[in-house]
Protein backbone atom coordinates (compact mmCIF):
# COMPACT_ATOMS: atom_id res chain seq x y z
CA UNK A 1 20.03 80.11 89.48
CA UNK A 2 16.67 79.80 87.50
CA UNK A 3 14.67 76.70 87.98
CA UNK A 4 12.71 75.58 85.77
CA UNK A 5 9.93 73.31 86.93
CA UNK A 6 9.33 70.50 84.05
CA UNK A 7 5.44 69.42 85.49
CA UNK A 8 4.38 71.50 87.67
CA UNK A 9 1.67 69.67 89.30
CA UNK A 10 1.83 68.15 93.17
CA UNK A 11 5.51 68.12 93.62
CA UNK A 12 6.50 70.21 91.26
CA UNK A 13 4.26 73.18 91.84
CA UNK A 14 4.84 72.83 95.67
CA UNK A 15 8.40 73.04 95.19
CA UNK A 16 8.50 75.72 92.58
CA UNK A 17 6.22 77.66 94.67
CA UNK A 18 7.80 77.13 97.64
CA UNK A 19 11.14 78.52 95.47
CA UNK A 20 9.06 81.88 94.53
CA UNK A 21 8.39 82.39 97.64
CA UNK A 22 11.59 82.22 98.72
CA UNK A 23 12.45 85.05 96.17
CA UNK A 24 14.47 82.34 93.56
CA UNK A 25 13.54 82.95 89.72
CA UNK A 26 11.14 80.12 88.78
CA UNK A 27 9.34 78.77 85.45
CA UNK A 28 6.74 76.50 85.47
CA UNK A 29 6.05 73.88 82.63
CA UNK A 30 2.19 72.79 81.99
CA UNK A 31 0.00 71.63 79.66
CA UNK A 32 -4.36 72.04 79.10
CA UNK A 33 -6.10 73.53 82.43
CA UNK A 34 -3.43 74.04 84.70
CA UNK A 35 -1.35 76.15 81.96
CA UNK A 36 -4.68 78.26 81.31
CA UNK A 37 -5.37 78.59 84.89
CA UNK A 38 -1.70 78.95 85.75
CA UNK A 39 -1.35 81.18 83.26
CA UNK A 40 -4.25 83.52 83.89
CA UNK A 41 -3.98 83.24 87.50
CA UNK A 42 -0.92 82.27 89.19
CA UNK A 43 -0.21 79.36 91.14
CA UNK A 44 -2.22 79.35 94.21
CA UNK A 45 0.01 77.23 96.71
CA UNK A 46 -2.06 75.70 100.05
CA UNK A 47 -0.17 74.88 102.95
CA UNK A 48 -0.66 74.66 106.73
CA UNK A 49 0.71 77.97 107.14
CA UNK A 50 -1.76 79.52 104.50
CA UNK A 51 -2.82 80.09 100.93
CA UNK A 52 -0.68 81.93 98.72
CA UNK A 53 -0.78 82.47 94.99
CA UNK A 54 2.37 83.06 92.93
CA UNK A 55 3.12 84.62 89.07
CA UNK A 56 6.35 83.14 88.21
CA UNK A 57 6.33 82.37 84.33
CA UNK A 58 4.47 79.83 83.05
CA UNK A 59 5.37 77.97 79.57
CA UNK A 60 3.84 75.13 77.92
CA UNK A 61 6.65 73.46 76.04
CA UNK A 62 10.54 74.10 75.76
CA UNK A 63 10.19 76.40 72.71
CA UNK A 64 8.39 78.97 74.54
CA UNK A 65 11.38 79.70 76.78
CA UNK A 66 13.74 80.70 73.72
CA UNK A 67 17.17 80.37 74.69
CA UNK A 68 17.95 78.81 77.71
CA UNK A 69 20.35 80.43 80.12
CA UNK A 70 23.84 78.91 81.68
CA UNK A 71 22.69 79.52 85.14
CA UNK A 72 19.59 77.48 84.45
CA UNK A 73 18.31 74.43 86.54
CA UNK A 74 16.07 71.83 85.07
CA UNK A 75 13.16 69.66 87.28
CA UNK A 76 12.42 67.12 85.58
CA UNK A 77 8.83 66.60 87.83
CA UNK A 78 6.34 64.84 85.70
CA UNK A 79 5.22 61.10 86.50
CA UNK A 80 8.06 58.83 85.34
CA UNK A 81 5.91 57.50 82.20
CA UNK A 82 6.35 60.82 80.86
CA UNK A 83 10.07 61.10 81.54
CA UNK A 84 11.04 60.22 78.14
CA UNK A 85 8.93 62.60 76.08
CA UNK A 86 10.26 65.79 78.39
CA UNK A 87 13.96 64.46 78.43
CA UNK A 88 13.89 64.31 74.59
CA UNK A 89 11.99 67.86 74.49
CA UNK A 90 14.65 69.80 76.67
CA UNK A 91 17.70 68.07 75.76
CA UNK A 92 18.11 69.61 72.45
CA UNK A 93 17.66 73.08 73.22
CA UNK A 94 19.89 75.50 72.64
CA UNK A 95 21.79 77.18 75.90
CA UNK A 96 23.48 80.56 75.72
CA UNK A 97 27.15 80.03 74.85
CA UNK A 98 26.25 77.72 71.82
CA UNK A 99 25.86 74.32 73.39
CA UNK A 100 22.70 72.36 74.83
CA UNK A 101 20.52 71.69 77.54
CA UNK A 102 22.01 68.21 77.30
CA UNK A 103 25.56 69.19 77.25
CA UNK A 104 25.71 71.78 79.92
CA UNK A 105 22.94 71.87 82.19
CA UNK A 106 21.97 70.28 85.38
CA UNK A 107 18.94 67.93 85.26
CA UNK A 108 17.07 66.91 88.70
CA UNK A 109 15.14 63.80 88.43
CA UNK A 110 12.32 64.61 91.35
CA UNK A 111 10.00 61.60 90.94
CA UNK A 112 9.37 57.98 92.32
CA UNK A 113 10.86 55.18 91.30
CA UNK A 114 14.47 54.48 89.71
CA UNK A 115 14.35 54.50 86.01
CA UNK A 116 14.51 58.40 85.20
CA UNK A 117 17.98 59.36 85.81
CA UNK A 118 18.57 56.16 83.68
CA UNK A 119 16.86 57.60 81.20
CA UNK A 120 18.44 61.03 81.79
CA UNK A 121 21.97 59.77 81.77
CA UNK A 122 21.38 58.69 78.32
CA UNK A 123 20.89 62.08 76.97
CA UNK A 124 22.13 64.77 79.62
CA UNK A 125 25.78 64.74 81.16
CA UNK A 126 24.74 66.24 84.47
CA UNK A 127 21.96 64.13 85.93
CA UNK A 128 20.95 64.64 89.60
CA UNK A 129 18.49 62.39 91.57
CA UNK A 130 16.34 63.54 93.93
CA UNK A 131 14.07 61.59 96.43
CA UNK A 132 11.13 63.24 97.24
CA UNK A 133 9.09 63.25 100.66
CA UNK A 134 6.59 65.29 100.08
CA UNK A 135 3.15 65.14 100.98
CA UNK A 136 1.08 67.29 98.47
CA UNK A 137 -2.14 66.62 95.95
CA UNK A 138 -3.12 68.81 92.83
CA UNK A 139 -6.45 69.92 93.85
CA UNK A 140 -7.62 71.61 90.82
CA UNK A 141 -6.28 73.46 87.82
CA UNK A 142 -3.66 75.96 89.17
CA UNK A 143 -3.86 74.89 92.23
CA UNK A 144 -1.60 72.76 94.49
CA UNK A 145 -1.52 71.70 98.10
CA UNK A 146 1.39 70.58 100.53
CA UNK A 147 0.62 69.53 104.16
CA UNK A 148 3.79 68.63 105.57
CA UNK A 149 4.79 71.01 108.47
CA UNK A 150 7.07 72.75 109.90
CA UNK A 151 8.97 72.07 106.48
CA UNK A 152 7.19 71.04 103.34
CA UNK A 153 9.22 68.11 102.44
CA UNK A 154 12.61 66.10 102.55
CA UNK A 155 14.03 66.08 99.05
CA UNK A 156 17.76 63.72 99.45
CA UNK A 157 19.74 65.23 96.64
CA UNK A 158 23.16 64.28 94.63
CA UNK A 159 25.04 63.34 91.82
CA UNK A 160 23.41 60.27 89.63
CA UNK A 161 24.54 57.65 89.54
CA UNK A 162 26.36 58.45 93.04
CA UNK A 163 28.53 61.84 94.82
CA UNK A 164 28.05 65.51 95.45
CA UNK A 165 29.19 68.79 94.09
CA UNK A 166 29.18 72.56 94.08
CA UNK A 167 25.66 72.30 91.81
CA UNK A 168 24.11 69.82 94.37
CA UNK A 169 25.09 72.09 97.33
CA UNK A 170 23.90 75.54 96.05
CA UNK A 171 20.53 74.06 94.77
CA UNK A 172 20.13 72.41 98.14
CA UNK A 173 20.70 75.95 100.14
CA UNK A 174 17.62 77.44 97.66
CA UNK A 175 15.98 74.96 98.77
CA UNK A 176 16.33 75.54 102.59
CA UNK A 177 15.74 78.75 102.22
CA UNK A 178 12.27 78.12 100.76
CA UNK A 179 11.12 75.33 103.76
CA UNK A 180 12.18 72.86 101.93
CA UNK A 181 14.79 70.46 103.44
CA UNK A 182 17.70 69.01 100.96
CA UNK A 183 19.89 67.07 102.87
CA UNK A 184 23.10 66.24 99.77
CA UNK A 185 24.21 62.83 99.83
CA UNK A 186 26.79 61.15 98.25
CA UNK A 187 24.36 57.89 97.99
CA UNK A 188 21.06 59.31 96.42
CA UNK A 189 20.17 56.48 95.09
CA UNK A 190 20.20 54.37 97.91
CA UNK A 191 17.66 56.69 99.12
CA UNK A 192 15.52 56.11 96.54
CA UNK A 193 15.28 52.66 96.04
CA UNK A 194 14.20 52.81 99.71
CA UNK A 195 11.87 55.33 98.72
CA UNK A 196 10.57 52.57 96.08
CA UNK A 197 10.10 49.85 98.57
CA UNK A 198 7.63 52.27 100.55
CA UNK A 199 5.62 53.09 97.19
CA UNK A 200 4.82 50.08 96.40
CA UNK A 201 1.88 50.36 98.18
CA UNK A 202 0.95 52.85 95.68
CA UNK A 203 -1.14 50.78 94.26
CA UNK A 204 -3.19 48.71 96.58
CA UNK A 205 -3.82 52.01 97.73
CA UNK A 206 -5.00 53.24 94.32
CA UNK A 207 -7.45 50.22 93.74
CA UNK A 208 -8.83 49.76 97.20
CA UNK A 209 -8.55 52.78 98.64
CA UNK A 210 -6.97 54.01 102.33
CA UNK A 211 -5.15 51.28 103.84
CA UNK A 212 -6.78 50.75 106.86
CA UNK A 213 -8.06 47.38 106.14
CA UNK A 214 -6.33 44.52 107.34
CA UNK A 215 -6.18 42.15 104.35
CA UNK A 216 -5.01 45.52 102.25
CA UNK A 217 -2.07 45.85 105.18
CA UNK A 218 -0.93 42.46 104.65
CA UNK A 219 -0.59 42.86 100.93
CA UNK A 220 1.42 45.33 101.11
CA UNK A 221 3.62 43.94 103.42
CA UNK A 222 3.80 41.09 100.68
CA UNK A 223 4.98 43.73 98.08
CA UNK A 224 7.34 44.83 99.96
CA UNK A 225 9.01 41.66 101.14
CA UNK A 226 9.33 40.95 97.64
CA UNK A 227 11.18 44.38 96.93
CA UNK A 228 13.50 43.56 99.64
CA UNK A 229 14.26 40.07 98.52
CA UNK A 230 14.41 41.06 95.08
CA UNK A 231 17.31 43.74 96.02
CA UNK A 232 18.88 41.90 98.04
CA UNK A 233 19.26 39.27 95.29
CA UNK A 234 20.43 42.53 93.07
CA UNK A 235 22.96 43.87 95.93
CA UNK A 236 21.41 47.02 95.75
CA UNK A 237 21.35 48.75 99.23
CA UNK A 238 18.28 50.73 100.28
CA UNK A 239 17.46 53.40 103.03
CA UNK A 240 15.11 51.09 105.77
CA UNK A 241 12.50 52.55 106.81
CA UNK A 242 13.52 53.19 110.39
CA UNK A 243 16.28 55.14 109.19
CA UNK A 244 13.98 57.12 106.90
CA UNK A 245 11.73 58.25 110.10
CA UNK A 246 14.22 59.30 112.26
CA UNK A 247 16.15 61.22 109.68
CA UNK A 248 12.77 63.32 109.18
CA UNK A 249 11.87 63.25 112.88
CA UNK A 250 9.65 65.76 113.78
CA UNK A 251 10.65 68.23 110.83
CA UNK A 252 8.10 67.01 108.12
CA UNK A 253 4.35 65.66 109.49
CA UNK A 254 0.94 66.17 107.74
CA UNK A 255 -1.00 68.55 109.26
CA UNK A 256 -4.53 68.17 107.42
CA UNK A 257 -5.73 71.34 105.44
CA UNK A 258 -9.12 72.65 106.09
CA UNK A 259 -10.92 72.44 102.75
CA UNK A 260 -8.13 70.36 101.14
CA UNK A 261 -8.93 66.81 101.54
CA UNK A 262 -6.23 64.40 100.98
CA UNK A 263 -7.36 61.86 99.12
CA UNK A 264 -4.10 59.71 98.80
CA UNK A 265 -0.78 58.92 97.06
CA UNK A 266 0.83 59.84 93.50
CA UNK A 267 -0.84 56.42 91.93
CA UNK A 268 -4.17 57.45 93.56
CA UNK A 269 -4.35 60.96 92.35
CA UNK A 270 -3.71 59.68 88.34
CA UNK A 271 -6.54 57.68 88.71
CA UNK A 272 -8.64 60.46 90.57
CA UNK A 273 -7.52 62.83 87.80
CA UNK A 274 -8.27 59.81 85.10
CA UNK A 275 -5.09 60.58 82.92
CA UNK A 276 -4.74 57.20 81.25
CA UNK A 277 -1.78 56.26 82.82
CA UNK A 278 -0.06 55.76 85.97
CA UNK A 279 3.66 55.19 87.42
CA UNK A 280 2.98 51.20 88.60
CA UNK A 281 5.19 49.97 85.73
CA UNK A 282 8.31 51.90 87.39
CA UNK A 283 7.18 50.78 90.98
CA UNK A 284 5.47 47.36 91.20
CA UNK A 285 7.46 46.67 87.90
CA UNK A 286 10.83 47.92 88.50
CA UNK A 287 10.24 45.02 91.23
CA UNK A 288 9.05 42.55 88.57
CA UNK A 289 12.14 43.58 86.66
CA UNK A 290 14.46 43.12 88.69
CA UNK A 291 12.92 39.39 89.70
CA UNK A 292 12.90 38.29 86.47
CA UNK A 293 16.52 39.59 85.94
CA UNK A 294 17.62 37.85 89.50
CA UNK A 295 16.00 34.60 89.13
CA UNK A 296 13.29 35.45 92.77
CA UNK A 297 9.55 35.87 91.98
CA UNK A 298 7.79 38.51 92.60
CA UNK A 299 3.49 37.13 92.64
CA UNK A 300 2.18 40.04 94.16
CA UNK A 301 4.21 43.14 92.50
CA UNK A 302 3.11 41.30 89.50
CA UNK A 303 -0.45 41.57 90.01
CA UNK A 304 -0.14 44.80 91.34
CA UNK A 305 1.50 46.10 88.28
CA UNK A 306 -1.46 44.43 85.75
CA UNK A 307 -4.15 45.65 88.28
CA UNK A 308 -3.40 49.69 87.96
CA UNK A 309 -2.34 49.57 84.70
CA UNK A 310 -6.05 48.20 83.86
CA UNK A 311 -7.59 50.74 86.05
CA UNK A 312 -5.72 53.56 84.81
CA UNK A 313 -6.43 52.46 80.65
CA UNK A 314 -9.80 51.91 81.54
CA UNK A 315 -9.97 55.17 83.68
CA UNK A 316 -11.70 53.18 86.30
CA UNK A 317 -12.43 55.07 89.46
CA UNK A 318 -9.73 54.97 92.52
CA UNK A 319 -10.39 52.51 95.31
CA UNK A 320 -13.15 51.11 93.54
CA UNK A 321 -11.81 47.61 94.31
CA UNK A 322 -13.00 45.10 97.31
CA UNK A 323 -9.87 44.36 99.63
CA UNK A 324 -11.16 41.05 99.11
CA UNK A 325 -11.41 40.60 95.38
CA UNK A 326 -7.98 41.72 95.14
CA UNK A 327 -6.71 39.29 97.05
CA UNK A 328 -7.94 36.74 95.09
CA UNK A 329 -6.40 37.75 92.21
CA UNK A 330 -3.24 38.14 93.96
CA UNK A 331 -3.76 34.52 95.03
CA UNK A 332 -5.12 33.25 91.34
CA UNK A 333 -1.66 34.98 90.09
């Protein structure tokens, strides 16, 4: 199996280069710096066991690749406000055999939230889902950092909207094999709408910075009883969070990396990065959604939601914000 890696930033450059490593054929997918530098000199992957730099190809839109091949895998790893460009990009091209991406490939949706194998389904008959723990930053153009250790991440995988097969279970042994654990579930999703309920501190973490104030603690703890209510009122289930620690256990901590500061989450890093945009509407406001369709309000997600969008337009810096003033427009609504 070939996987190609659509965004290969954070996630998707740890995972392709963990793949590479592993000795599994890999493309990566990039645009501006990181194609040049990824280009001109590899993917340089930093983890607690070292820094290694990989040369797997490296394309910058579908066209580049020709022809795609039966045996291919797609990654669909970009931030889920980009979803819909990449999905209509790589669904129409042409697979060897004379059909389609769409038609007969397998898609993995690796990203937060819930919305892209939605979006996915709509175009591509063979739509995975993937939830992703995975600690790792882009640090600079063609290069990538993951601290989690002894393994690099977690990544749930199966069928979308729900059970396993053959596909799941073959890309989840490439995936052991490269430190990556891939437990297959027949409930994937239920793993990532618990997933979504931890990232909604995303944001208060992208406008105030680290949460280690109080005030910042408490409104995220307000976000997230909202998520829960606002499930429950949509009979979704969702992975708590004590089952979600003890299924990792030991197998997937941060281990700081000298020279690689951390600076925070996926929302945090767009606005680090300034790209314009960032992923709140499909966290904060898949919770918003889903009050408004349910009849429960949800004050804070709300807010939340405005708040990074704002930021992210106005390419504001990250954590820029007083714990304080954002509470009061949390409480001003």
């Amino acid at each position: 199996m070939r996987y190609i890696m659509i965004g290969a930033g954070a996630i998707g450059g740890s995972v392709g280069g963990r793949l590479a490593e592993a000795g599994h054929e890999v493309v990566l997918v990039a645009r501006g710096a990181h194609h040049e530098a990824l280009r001109e000199r590899g993917l340089t992957l930093r983890t607690p066991d070292g820094a290694r730099t990989h040369r797997p190809p490296v394309v910058q839109d579908p066209a580049d690749l020709g022809e795609l091949r039966a045996d291919d895998v797609l990654v669909l790893a970009v931030k889920t406000q980009d979803a819909e460009a990449a999905l209509d990009a790589w669904a129409v091209r042409p697979v060897e055999g004379g059909t389609t991406a769409a038609e007969a490939l397998p898609l993995v949706c690796a990203q937060n939230g819930v919305e892209s194998e939605r979006m996915a389904l709509r175009r591509f008959r063979h739509v995975y889902g993937m939830c992703v723990y995975l600690p790792a930053t882009y640090v600079e153009p063609g290069t990538v950092s993951a601290a989690g250790a002894p393994y690099t991440g977690m990544l749930h995988l199966g069928r979308y909207p729900a059970g396993a097969d053959d596909t799941a279970r073959r890309v989840a042994a490439d995936l052991e094999s490269a430190k990556l654990l891939a437990p297959v579930v027949e409930d994937v999703m239920r793993w990532k709408y618990g997933k979504l309920l931890g990232n909604l501190a995303n944001a208060v973490e992208a406008l105030t910075g680290p949460l280690t104030d109080e005030d910042a603690l408490a409104l995220v703890r307000r976000a997230r009883a909202e998520g829960e209510a606002v499930l429950a009122a949509a009979g979704i289930d969702a992975v708590g969070e004590r089952e979600q620690r003890e299924t990792r256990g030991e197998r997937v901590v941060l281990e700081p990396l000298p020279g690689v500061p951390r600076g925070g989450g996926s929302s945090w890093q767009s606005l680090s990065r300034g790209t314009g945009t960032i992923e709140a509407d499909y966290l904060n406001g898949e919770i918003a959604l889903l009050g408004r369709l349910h009849g429960v309000p949800t004050p804070v997600n709300d807010v939340l939601r405005r708040l990074a969008n704002a930021f992210a337009r106005e390419r504001r810096e990250a954590g820029s914000m007083a714990v304080g003033e954002l509470v009061a427009l949390v409480e001003k609504g």
